[in-house]
Protein backbone atom coordinates (compact mmCIF):
# COMPACT_ATOMS: atom_id res chain seq x y z
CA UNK A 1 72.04 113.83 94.56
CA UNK A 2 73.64 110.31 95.92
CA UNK A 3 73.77 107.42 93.77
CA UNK A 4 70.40 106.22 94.63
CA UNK A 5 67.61 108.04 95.73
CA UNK A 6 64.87 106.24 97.27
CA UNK A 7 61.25 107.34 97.41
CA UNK A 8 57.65 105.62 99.31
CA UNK A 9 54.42 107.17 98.34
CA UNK A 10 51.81 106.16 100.00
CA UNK A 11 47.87 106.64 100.49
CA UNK A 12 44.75 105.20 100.11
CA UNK A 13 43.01 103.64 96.88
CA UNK A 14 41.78 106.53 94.84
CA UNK A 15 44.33 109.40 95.32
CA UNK A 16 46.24 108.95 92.47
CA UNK A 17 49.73 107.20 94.16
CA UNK A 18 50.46 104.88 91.16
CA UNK A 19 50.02 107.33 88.56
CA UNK A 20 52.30 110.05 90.46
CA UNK A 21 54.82 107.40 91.58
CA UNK A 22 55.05 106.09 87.78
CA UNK A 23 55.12 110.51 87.01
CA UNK A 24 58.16 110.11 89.60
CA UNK A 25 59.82 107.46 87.72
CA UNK A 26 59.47 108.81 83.98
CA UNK A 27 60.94 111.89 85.37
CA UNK A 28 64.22 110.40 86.31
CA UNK A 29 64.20 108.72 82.71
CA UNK A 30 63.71 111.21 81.31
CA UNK A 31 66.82 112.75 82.93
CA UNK A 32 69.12 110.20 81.74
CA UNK A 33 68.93 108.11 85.15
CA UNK A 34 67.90 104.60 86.03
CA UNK A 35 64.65 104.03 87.53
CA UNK A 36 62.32 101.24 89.09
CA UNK A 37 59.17 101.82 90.26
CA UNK A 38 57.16 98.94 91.93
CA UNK A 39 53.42 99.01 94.12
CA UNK A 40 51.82 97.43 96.52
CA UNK A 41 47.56 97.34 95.82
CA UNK A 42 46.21 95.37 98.89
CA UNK A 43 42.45 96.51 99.19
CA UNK A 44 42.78 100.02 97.18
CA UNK A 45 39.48 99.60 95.66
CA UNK A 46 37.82 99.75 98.49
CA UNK A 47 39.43 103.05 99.85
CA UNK A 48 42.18 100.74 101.78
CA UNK A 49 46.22 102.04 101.52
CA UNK A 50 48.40 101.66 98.56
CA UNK A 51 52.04 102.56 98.35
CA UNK A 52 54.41 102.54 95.52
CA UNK A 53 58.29 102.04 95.95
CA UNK A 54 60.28 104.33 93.59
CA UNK A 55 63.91 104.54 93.11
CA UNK A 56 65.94 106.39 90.70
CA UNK A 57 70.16 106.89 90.65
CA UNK A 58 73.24 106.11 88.14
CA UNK A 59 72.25 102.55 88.67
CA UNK A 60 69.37 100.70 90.00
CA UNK A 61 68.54 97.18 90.21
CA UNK A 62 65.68 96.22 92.29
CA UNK A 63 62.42 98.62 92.65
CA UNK A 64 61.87 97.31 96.22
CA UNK A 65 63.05 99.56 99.13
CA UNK A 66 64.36 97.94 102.74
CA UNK A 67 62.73 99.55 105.78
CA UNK A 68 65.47 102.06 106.83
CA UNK A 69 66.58 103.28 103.86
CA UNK A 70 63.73 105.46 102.21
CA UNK A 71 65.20 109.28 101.63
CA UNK A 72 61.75 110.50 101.19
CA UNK A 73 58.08 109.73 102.48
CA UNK A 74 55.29 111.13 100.44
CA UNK A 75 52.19 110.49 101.94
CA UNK A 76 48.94 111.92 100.48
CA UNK A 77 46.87 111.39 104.34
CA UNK A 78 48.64 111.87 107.58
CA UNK A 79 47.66 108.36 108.77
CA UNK A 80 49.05 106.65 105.79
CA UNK A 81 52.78 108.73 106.82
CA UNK A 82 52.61 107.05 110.47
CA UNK A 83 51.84 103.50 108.59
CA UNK A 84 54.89 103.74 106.28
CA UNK A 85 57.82 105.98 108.37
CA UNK A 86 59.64 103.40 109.77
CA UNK A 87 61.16 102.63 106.07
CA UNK A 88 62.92 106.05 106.24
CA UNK A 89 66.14 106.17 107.29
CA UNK A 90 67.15 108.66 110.47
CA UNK A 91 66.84 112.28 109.20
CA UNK A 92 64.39 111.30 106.50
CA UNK A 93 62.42 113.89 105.16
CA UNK A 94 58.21 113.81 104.65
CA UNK A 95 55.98 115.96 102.29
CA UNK A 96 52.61 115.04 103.96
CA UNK A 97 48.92 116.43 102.77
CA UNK A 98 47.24 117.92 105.70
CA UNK A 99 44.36 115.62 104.74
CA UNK A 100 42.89 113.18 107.19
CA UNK A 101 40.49 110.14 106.20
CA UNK A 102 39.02 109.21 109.22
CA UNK A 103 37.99 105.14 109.23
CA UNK A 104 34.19 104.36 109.07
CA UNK A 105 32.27 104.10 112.24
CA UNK A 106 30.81 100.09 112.01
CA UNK A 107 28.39 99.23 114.21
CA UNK A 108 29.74 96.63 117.42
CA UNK A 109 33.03 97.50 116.13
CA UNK A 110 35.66 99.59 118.38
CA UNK A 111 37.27 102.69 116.94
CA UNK A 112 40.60 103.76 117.62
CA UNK A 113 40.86 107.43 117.81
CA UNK A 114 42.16 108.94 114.65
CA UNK A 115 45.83 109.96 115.56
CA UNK A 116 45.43 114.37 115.14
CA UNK A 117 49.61 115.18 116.07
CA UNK A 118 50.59 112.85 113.54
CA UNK A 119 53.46 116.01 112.23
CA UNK A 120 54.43 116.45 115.85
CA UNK A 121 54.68 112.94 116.74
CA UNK A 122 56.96 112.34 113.33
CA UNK A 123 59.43 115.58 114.11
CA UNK A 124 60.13 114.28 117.68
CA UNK A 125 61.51 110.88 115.66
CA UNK A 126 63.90 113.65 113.93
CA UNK A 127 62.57 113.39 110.36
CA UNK A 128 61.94 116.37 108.69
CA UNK A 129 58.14 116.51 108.21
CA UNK A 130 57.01 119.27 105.73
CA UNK A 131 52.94 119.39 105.83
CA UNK A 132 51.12 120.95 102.54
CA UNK A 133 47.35 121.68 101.88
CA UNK A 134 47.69 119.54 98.84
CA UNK A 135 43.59 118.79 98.67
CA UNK A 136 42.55 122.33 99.33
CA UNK A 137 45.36 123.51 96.54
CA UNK A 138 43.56 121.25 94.22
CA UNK A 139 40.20 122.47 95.28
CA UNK A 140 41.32 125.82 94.59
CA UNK A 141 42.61 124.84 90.94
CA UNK A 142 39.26 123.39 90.13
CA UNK A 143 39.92 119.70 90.63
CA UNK A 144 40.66 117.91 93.96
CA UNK A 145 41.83 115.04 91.30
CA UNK A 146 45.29 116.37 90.65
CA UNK A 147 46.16 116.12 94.38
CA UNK A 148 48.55 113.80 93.63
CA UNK A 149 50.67 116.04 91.38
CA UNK A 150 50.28 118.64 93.63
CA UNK A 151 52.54 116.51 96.49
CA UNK A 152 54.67 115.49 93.45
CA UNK A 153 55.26 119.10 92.99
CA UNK A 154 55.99 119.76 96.54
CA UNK A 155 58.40 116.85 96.50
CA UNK A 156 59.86 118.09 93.46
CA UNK A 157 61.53 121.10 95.17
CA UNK A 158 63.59 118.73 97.23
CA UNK A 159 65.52 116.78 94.09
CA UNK A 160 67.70 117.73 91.35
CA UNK A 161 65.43 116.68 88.26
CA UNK A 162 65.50 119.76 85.95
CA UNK A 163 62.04 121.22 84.67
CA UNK A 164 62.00 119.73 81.44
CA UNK A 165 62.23 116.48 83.12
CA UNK A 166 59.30 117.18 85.02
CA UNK A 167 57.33 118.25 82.15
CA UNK A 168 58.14 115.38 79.73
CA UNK A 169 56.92 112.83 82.20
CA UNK A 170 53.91 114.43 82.58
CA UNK A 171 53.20 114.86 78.90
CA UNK A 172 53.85 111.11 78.46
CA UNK A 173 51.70 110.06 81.80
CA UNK A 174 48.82 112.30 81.35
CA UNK A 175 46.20 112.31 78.85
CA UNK A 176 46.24 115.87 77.10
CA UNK A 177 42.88 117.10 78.22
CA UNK A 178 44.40 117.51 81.87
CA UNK A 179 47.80 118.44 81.01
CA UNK A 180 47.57 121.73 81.09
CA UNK A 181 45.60 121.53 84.82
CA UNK A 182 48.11 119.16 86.05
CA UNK A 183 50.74 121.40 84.87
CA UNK A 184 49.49 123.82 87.44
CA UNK A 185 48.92 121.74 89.89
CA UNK A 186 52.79 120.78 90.07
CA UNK A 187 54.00 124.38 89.64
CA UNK A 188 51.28 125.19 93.07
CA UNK A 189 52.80 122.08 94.64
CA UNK A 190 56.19 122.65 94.45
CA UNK A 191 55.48 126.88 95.00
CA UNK A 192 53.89 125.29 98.49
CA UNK A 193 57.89 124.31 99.27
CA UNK A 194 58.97 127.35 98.48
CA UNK A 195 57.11 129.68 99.99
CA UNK A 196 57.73 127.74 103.00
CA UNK A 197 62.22 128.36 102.42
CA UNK A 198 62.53 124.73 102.03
């Protein structure tokens, strides 16, 4: 791991960013390291993006990332990883849910088409782009809430933060009546790497 590692995730209001962003950060505390961990709201009430700037190394002093230097890109819609990749640095890596939120159709108001290569487009920039089902792997664990820790565990498999890292921050994050679910839902994420021979 280099001194600092930096980390965007980013979606829309609703999919659990801030709470697996602040998972993220209690992690690397829990691992002995430094950590800041800092979010941007904007409309994310009303179903508009939200991203949260994490950053975790030997020493860190400012939770704020400079465009260019992100390591990793976790993006919980493919739209919202076209809005945020050009803070990762050349070679940067992306763990992208293969869910799309197409905008609402408003009446006398023109529609851009909904970008559909959005994986294809980001590989010919030369970032590694790794594309889970993160929604339907929640679906099939019996929530499509824990979404979120499902990317977190597919983004897991690409740092060094031991397991019992992992699992203390979610203990101290998560209420006990989904712990045990959102233990699964990690384990599926990061299996989702895996499998894949990332």
């Amino acid at each position: 791991m280099s001194a600092i590692t930096n980390v965007l995730m980013s979606g829309v209001g609703g999919q659990g960013v801030l709470v697996a962003s602040e998972t993220l950060a209690l992690a690397a505390l829990a691992h002995g390291l430094h950590a800041k961990q800092s979010e941007v709201h904007g409309v994310a009430q009303r179903g508009g993006s939200v991203v949260s700037h994490v950053r975790f190394g030997a020493n860190v002093y400012s939770p704020l990332i400079q465009c260019g230097e992100v390591d990793f890109l976790v993006a919980a819609e493919r739209l919202e990883s076209l809005r945020y990749a050009h803070y990762l640095k050349p070679g940067g890596v992306i763990v992208m849910d293969d869910r799309a939120i197409k905008p609402l159709n408003l009446p006398d108001v023109p529609v851009q088409p909904y970008p559909e290569n959005a994986p294809e487009f980001l590989r010919s920039k030369g970032y590694a782009v790794h594309v889970v089902p993160g929604l339907q792997t929640a679906i099939d664990l019996g929530d499509k809430r824990c979404t979120n820790i499902v990317l977190l565990g597919a983004f897991a498999a690409y740092v060094d933060l031991p397991d019992k890292a992992w699992h203390t921050a979610l203990e101290t994050r998560l209420p006990p009546k989904i712990l045990d679910l959102n233990r699964r839902a990690f384990e599926a994420g990061r299996g989702l790497v895996r499998v894949a021979g990332n």
